[in-house]
Protein backbone atom coordinates (compact mmCIF):
# COMPACT_ATOMS: atom_id res chain seq x y z
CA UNK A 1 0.00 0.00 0.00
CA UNK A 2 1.55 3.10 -1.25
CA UNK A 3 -0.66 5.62 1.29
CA UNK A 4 -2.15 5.56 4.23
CA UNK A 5 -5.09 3.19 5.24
CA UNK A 6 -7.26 6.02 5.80
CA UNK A 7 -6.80 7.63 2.02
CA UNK A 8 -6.77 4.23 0.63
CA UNK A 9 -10.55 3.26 2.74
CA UNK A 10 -11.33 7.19 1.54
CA UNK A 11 -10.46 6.49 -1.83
CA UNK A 12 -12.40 3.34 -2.16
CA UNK A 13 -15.83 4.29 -4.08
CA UNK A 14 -19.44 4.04 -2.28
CA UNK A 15 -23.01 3.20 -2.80
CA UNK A 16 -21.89 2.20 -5.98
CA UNK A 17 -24.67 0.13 -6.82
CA UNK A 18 -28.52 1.06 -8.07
CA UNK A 19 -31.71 1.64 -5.98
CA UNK A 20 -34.76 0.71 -7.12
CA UNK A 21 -38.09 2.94 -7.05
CA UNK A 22 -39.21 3.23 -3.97
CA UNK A 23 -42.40 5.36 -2.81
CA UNK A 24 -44.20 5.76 0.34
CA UNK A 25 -47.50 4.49 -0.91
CA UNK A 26 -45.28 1.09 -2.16
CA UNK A 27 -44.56 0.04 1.50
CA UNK A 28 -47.22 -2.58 3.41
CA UNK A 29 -48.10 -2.13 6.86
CA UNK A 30 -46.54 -5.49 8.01
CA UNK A 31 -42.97 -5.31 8.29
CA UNK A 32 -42.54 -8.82 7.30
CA UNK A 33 -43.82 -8.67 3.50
CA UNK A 34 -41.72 -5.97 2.99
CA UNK A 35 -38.77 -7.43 4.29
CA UNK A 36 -39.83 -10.60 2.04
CA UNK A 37 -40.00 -8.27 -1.27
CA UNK A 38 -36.68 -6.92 -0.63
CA UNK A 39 -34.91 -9.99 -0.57
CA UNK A 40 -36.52 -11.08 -3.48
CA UNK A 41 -35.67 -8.32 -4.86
CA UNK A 42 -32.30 -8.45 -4.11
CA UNK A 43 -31.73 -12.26 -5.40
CA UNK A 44 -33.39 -10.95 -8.59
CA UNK A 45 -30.26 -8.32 -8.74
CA UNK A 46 -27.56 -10.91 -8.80
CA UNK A 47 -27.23 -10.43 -4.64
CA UNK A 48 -25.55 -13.77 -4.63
CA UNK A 49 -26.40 -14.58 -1.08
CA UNK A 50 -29.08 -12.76 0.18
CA UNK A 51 -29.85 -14.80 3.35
CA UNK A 52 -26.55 -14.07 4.55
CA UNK A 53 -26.98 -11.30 7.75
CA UNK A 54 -24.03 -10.45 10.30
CA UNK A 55 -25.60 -11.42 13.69
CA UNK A 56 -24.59 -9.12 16.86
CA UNK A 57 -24.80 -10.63 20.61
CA UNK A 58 -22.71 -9.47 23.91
CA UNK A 59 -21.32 -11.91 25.99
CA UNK A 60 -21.92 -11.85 29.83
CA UNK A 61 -20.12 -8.76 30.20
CA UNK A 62 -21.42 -6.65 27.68
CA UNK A 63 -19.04 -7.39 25.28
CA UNK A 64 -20.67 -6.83 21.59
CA UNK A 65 -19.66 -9.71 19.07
CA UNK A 66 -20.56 -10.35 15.43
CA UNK A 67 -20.47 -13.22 12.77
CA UNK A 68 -21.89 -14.03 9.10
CA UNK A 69 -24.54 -16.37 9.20
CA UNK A 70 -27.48 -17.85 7.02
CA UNK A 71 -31.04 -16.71 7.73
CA UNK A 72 -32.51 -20.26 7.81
CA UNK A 73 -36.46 -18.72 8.30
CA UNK A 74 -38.74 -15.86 8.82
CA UNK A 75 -42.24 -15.86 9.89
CA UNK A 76 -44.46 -13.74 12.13
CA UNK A 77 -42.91 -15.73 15.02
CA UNK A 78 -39.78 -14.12 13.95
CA UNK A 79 -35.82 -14.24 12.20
CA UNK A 80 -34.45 -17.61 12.39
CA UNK A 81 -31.06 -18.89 12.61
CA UNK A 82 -28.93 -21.85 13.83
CA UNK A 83 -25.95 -23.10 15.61
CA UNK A 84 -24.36 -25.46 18.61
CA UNK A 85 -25.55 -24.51 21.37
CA UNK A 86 -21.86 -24.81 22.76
CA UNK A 87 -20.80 -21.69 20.38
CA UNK A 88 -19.35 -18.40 20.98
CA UNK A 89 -23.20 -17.40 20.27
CA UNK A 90 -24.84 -19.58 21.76
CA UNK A 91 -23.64 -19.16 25.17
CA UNK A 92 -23.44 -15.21 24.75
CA UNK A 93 -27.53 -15.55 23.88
CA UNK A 94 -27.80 -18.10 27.08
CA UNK A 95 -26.14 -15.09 29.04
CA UNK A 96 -28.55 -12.29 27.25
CA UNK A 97 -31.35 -13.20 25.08
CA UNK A 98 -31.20 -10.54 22.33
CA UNK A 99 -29.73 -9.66 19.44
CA UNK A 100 -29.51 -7.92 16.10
CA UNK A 101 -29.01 -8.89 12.31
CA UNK A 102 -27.84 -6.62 9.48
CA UNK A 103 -28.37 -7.41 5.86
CA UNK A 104 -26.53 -5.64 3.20
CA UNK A 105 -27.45 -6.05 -0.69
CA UNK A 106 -24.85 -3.71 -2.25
CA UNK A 107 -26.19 -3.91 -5.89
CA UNK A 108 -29.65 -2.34 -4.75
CA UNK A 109 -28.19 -0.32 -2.19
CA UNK A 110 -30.50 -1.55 0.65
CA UNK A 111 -29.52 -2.73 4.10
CA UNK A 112 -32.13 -4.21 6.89
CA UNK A 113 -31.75 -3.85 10.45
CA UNK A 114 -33.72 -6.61 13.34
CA UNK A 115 -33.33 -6.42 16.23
CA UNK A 116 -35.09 -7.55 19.79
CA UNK A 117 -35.45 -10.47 22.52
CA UNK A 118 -34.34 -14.30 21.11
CA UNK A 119 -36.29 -17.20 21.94
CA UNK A 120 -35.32 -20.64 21.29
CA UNK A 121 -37.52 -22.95 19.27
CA UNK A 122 -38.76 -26.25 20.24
CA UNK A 123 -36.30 -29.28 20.13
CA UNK A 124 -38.30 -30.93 17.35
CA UNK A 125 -37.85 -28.28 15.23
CA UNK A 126 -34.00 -27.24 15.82
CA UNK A 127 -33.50 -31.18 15.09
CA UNK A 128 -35.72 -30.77 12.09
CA UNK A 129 -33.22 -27.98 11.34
CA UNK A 130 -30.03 -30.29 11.80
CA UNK A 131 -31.18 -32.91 9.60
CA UNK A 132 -32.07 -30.54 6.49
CA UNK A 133 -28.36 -29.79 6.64
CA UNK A 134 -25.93 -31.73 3.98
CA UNK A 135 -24.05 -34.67 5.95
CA UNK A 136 -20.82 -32.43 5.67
CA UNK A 137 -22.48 -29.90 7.96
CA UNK A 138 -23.89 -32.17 10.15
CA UNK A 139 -20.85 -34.01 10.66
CA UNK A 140 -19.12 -33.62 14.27
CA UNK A 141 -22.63 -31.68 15.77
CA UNK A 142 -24.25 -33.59 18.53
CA UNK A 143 -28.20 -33.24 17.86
CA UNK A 144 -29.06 -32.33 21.33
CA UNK A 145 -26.37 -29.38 21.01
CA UNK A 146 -27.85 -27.93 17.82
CA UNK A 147 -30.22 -24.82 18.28
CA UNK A 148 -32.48 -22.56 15.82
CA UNK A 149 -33.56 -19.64 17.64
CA UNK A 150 -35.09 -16.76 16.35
CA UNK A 151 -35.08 -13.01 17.14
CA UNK A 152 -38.83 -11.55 17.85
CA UNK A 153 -38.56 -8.36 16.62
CA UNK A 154 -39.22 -4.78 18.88
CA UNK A 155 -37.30 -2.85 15.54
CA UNK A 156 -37.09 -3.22 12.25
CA UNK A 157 -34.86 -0.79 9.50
CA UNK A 158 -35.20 -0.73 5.88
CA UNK A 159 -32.53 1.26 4.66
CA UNK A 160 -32.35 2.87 1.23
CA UNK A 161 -28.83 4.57 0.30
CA UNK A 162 -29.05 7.28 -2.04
CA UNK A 163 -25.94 9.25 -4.39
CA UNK A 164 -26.80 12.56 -3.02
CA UNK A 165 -26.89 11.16 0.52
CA UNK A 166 -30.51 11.96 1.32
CA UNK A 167 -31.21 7.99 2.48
CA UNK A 168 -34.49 6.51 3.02
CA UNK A 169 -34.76 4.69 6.47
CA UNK A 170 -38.58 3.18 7.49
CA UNK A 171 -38.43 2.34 10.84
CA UNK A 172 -40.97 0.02 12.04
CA UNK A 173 -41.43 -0.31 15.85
CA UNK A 174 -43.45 -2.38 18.31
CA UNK A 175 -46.49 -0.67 19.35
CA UNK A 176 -48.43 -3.39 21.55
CA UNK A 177 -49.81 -5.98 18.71
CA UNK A 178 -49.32 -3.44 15.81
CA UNK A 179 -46.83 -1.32 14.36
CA UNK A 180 -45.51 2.41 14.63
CA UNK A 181 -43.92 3.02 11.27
CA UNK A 182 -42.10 6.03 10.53
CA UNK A 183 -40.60 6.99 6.79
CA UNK A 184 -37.79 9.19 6.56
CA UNK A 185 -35.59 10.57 3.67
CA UNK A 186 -33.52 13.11 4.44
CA UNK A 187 -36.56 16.10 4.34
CA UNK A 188 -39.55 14.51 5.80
CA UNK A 189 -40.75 12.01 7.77
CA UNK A 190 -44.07 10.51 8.47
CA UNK A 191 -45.14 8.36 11.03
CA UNK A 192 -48.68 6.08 10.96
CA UNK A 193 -49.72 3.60 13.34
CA UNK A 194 -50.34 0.25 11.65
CA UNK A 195 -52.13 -3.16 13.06
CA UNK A 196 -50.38 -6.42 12.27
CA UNK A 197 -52.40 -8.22 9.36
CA UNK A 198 -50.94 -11.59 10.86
């Protein structure tokens, strides 16, 4: 490296890639479908793995940690994802319950944000998990150690980058069994109380 890391990381282009339309009127009042449209949308793009999300947990100190994993489901009970139970992860979430995932699909410059309380699913269904996985993967994991647990969400981001800067975030927060949702682009921002369709 002939300069310094911090002109080289300034030099390095951003938000290179190419939003698509997006309107106020477009977005649904459950958080979910428009969470599922986006990552459609992004696999459509060429995203070539769009289930992949960088999963944040603190260990019994407070210490934050983060990994790469695969989003293995997502329903209204919430964002699923596995792992031993005996992993960094799993005994940080034993310690505190909670986390947050971040998706990032470059070519359509749009990032989601979960985050909230994790519960763990029932044992039938984290085995059910382990056996969909190839024998390679399931190789050296005891059943009983393998987990899928799944963040309920209290806050969800949909993030829009835009050239000029002015980025779209809607925000959609737990407001007893609906939804607050709040749109903002850099000018305005609107908020509307929605009810859960689920």
């Amino acid at each position: 490296m002939e300069t310094t890391p911090a002109a080289w990381l300034r030099a390095r282009p951003a938000l290179t890639g190419s939003a698509p339309a997006l309107h106020p009127g477009s977005v649904p009042d459950d958080p979910l479908a428009l969470f599922l449209n986006w990552i459609t949308t992004a696999a459509e793009a060429g995203v070539a793995e769009p289930h992949a999300a960088t999963l944040a947990t603190v260990d019994a100190d407070g210490v934050p940690d983060a990994r790469t994993l695969i989003l293995k489901d997502v329903d209204e009970r919430g964002w699923a994802f596995a792992g031993p139970r005996s992993s960094a992860k799993g005994q940080q979430l034993a310690a505190n319950p909670a986390a947050a995932l971040n998706f990032w699909w470059q070519p359509v410059l749009r990032a989601v944000r979960v985050r909230g309380p994790v519960r763990e699913a029932a044992s039938d269904e984290s085995a059910a998990d382990l056996a969909a996985r190839s024998a390679a993967a399931r190789a050296g994991v005891a059943e009983g150690d393998w987990v899928l647990w799944r963040i309920v969400p209290s806050r969800i981001e949909f993030w829009q980058g835009s050239t000029d800067r002015r980025h779209t975030r809607i925000v959609y927060t737990r407001d007893g069994s609906g939804w607050l949702r709040t749109w903002r682009d850099g000018e305005e921002a609107r908020e509307s109380a929605e009810e859960e369709s689920a």
